[in-house]
N, C-alpha and C. Protein backbone atom coordinates (compact mmCIF):
# COMPACT_ATOMS: atom_id res chain seq x y z
N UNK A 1 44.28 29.72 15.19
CA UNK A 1 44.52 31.14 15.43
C UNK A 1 43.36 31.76 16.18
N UNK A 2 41.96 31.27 15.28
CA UNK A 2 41.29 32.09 16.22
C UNK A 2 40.63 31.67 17.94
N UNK A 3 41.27 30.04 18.02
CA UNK A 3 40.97 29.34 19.25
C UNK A 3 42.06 30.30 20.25
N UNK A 4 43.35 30.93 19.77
CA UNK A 4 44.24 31.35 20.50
C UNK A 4 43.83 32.49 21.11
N UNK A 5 43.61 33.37 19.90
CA UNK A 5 42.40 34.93 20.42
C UNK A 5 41.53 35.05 21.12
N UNK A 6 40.85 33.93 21.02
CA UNK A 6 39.31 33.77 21.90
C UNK A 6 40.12 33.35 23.28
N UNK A 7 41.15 32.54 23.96
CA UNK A 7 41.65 32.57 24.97
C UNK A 7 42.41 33.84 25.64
N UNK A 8 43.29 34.28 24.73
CA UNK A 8 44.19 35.25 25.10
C UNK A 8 42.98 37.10 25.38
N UNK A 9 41.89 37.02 24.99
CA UNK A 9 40.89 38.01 25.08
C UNK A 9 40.49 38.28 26.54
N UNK A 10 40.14 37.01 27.40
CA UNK A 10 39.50 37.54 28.79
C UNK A 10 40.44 37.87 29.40
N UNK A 11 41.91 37.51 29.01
CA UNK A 11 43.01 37.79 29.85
C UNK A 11 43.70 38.99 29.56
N UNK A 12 43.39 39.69 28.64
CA UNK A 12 44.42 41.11 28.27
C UNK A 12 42.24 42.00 28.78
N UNK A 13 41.35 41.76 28.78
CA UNK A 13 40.14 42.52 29.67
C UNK A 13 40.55 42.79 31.37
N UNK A 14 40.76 41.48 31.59
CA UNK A 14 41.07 41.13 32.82
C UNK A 14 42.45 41.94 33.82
N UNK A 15 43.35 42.20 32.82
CA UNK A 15 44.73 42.72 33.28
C UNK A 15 44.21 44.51 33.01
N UNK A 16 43.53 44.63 31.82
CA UNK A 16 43.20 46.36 31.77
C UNK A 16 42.46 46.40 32.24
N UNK A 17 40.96 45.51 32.94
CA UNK A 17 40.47 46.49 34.34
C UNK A 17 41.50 46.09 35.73
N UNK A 18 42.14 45.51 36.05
CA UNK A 18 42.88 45.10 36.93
C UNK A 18 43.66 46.84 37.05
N UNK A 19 44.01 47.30 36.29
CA UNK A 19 45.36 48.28 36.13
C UNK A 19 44.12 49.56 36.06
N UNK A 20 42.67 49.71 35.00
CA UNK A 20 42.33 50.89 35.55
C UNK A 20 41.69 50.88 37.18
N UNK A 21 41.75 50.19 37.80
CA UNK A 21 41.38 50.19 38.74
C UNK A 21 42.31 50.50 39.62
N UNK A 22 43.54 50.16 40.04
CA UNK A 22 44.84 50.38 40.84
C UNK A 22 45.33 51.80 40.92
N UNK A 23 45.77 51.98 39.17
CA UNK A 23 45.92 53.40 38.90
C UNK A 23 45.29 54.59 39.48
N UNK A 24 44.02 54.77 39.84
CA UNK A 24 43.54 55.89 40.79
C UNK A 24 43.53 55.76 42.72
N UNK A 25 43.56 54.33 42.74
CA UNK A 25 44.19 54.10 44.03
C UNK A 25 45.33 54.68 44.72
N UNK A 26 46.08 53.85 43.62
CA UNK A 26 47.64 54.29 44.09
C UNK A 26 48.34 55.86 43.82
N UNK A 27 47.25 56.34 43.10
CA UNK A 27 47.29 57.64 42.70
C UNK A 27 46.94 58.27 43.96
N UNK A 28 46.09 58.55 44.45
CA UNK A 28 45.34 58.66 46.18
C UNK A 28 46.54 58.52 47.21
N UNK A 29 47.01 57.53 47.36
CA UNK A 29 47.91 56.75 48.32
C UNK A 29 48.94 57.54 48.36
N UNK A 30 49.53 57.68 47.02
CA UNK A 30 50.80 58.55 46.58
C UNK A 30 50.53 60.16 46.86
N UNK A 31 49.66 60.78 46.94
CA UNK A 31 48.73 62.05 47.07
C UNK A 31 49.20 61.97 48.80
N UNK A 32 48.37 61.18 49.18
CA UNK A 32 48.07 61.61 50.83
C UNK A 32 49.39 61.59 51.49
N UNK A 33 50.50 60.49 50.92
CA UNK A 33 51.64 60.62 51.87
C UNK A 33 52.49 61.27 51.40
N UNK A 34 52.25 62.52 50.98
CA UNK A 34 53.53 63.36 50.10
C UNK A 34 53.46 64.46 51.59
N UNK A 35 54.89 64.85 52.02
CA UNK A 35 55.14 65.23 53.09
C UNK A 35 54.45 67.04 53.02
N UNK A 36 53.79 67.75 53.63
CA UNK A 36 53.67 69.51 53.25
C UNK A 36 53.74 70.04 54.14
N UNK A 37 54.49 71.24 53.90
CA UNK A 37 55.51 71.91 54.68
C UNK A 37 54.64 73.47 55.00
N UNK A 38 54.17 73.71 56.22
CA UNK A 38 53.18 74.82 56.60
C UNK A 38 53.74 75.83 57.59
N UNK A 39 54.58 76.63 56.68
CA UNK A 39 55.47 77.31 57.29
C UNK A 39 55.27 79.03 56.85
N UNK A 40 53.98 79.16 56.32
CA UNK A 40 52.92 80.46 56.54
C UNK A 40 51.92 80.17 57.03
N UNK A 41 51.49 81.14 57.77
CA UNK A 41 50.31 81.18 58.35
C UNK A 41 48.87 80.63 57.40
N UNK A 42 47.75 80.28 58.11
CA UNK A 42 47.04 79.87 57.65
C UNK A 42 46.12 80.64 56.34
N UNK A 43 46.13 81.60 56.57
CA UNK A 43 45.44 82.55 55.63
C UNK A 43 45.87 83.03 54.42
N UNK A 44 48.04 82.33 54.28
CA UNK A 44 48.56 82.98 53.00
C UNK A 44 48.04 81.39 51.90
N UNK A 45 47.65 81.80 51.12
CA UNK A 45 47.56 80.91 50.03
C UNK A 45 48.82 81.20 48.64
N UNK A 46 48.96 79.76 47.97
CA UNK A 46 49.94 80.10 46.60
C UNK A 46 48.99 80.38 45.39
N UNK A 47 49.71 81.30 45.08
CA UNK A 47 49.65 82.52 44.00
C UNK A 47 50.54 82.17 42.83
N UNK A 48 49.98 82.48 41.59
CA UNK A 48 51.27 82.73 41.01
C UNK A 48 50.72 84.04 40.35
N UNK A 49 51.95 84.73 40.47
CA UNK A 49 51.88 86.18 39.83
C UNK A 49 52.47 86.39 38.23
N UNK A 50 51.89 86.91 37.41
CA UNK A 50 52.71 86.99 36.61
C UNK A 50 53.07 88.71 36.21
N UNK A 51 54.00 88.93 35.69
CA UNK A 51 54.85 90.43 35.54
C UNK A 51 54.96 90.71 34.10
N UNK A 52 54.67 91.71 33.52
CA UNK A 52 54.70 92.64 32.21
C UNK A 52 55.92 91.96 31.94
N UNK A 53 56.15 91.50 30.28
CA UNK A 53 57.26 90.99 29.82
C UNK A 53 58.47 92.32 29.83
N UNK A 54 59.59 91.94 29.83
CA UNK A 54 60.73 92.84 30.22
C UNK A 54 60.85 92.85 31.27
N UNK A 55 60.42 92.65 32.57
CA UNK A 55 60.47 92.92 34.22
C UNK A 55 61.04 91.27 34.27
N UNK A 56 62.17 91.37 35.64
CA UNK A 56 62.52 90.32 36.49
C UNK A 56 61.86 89.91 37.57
N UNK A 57 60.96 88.97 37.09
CA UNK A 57 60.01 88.63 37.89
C UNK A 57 60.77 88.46 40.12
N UNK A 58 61.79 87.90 39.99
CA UNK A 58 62.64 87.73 40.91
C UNK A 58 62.70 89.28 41.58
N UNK A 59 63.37 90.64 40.72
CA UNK A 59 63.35 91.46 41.06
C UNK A 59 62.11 91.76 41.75
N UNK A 60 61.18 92.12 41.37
CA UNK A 60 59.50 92.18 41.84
C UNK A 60 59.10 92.07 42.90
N UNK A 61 58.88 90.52 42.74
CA UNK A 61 59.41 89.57 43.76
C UNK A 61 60.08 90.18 45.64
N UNK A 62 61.37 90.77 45.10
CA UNK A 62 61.81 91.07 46.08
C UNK A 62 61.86 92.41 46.34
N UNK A 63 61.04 93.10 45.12
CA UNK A 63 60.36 94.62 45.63
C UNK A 63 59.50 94.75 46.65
N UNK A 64 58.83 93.14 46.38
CA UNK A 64 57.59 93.43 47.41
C UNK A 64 57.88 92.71 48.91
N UNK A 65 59.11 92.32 48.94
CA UNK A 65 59.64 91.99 50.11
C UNK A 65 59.32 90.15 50.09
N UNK A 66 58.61 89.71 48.87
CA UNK A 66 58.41 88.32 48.89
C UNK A 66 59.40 87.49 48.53
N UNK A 67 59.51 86.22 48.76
CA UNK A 67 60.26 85.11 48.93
C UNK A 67 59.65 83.78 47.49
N UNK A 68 60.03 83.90 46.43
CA UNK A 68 59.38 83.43 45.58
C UNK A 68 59.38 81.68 45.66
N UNK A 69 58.33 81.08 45.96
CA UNK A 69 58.85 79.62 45.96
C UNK A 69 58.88 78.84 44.38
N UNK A 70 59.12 79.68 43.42
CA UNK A 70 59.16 79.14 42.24
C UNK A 70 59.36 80.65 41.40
N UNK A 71 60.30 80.89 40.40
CA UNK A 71 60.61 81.55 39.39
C UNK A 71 60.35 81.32 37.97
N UNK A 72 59.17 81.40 37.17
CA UNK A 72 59.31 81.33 36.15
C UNK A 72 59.50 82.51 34.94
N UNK A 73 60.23 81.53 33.90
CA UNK A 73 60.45 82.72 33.14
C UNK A 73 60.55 82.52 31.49
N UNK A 74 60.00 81.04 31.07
CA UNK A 74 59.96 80.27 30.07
C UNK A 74 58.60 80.54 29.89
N UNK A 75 57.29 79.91 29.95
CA UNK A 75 55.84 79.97 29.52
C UNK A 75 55.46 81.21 29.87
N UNK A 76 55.84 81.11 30.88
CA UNK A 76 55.51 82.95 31.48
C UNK A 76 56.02 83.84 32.25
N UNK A 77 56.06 84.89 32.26
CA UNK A 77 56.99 85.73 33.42
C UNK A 77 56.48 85.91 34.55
N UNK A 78 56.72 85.50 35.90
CA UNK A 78 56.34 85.50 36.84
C UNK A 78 56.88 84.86 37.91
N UNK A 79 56.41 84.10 38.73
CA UNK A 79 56.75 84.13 39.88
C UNK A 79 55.42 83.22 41.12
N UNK A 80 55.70 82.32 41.92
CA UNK A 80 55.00 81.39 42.59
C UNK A 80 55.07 81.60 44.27
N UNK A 81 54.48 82.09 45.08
CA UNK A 81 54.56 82.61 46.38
C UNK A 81 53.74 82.25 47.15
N UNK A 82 53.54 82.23 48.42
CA UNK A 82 53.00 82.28 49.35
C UNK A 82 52.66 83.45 49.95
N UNK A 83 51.23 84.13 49.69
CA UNK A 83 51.06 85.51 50.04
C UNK A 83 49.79 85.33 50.67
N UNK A 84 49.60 86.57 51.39
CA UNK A 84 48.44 87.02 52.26
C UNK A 84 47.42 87.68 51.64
N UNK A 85 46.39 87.45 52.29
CA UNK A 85 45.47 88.78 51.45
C UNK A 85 45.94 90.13 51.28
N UNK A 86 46.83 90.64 52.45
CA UNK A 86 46.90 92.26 52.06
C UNK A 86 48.14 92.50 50.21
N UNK A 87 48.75 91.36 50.69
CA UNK A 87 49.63 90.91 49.80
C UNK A 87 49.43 90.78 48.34
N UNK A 88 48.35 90.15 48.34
CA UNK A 88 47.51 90.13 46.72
C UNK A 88 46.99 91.28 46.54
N UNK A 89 46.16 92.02 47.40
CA UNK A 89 45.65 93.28 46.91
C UNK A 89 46.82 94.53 46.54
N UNK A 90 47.97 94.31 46.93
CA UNK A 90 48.82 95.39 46.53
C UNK A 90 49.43 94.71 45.52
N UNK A 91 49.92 93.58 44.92
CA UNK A 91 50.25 93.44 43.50
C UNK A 91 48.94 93.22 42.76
N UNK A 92 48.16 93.34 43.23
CA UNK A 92 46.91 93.69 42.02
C UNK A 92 46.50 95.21 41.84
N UNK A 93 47.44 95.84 42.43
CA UNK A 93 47.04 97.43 42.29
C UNK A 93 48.64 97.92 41.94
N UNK A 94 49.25 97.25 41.51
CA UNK A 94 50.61 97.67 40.84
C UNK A 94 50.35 98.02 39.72
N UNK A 95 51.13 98.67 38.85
CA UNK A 95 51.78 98.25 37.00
C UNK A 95 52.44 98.22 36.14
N UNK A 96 53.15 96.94 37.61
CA UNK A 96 54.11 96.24 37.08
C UNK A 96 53.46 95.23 37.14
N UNK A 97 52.76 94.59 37.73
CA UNK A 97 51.53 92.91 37.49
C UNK A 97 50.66 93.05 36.36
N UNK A 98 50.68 91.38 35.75
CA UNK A 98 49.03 91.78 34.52
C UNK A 98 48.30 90.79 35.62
N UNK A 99 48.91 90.08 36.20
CA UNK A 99 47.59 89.01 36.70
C UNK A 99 48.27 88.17 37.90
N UNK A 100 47.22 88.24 39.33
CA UNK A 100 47.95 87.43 40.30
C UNK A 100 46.25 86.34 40.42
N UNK A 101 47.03 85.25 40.35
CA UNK A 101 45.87 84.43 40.18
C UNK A 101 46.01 82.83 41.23
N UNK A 102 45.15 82.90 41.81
CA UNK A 102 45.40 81.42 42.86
C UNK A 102 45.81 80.29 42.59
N UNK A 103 46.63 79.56 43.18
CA UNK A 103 47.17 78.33 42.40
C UNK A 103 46.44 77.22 42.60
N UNK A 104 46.27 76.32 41.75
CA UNK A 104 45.18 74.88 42.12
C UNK A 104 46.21 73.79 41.60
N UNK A 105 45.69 73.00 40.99
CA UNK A 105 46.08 71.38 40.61
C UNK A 105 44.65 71.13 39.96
N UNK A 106 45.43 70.30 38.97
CA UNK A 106 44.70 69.34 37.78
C UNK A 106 44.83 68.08 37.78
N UNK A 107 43.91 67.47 37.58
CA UNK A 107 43.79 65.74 38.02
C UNK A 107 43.30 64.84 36.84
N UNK A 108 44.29 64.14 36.05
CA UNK A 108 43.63 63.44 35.46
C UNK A 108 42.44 62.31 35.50
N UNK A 109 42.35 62.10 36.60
CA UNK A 109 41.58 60.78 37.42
C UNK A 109 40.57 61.55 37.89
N UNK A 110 40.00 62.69 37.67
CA UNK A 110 38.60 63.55 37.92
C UNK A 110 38.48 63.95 39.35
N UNK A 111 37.54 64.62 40.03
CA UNK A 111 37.07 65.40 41.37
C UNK A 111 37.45 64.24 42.18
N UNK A 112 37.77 64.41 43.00
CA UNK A 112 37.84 63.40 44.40
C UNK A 112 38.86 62.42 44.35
N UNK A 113 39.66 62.32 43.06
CA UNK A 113 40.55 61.41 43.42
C UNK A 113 42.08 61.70 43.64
């Protein structure tokens, strides 16, 4: 039994650095060739806004003449856009907004990968 363990050991080391190693590769690979679609100008960045509970975020939305590229209305009320600077400064001076805040991404595989 334990002649079996002592064999079967370098080979289950060997296969889990094999795999943490790939995993942030192919993570990268899969990243760079995802197709993105740049169909605002350079200066609008995504936002997500969120709206005082009771308000239709959608309605809002299309108060302010915006085009929402995402509707939420489960975790939070709000709304995902492509806006301009003048754009953010007037739903941050509404009150009907609690918070318009820039959108990023989270990476399990840390900075740079």
């Amino acid at each position: 039994m334990r002649n079996r363990l002592s064999r079967a050991l370098p080979v289950a080391v060997a296969v889990l650095a094999a795999v943490t190693v790939a995993l942030p590769v192919s993570a990268a690979t899969a990243a760079e060739s995802v197709p993105v679609s740049h169909t605002a100008p350079a200066d609008h960045a995504t936002y997500i806004v969120t709206v005082h509970p009771g308000l239709d975020p959608a309605a809002v939305a299309d108060a302010y003449g915006i085009t929402p590229l995402h509707v939420y209305r489960e975790t939070l009320n709000g709304f995902a856009a492509r806006l301009s600077p003048e754009q953010v400064e007037d739903l941050r001076g509404t009150a009907v907004v609690e918070s318009v805040e820039k959108d990023g991404s989270a990476s399990s595989f840390g900075p740079g990968v």
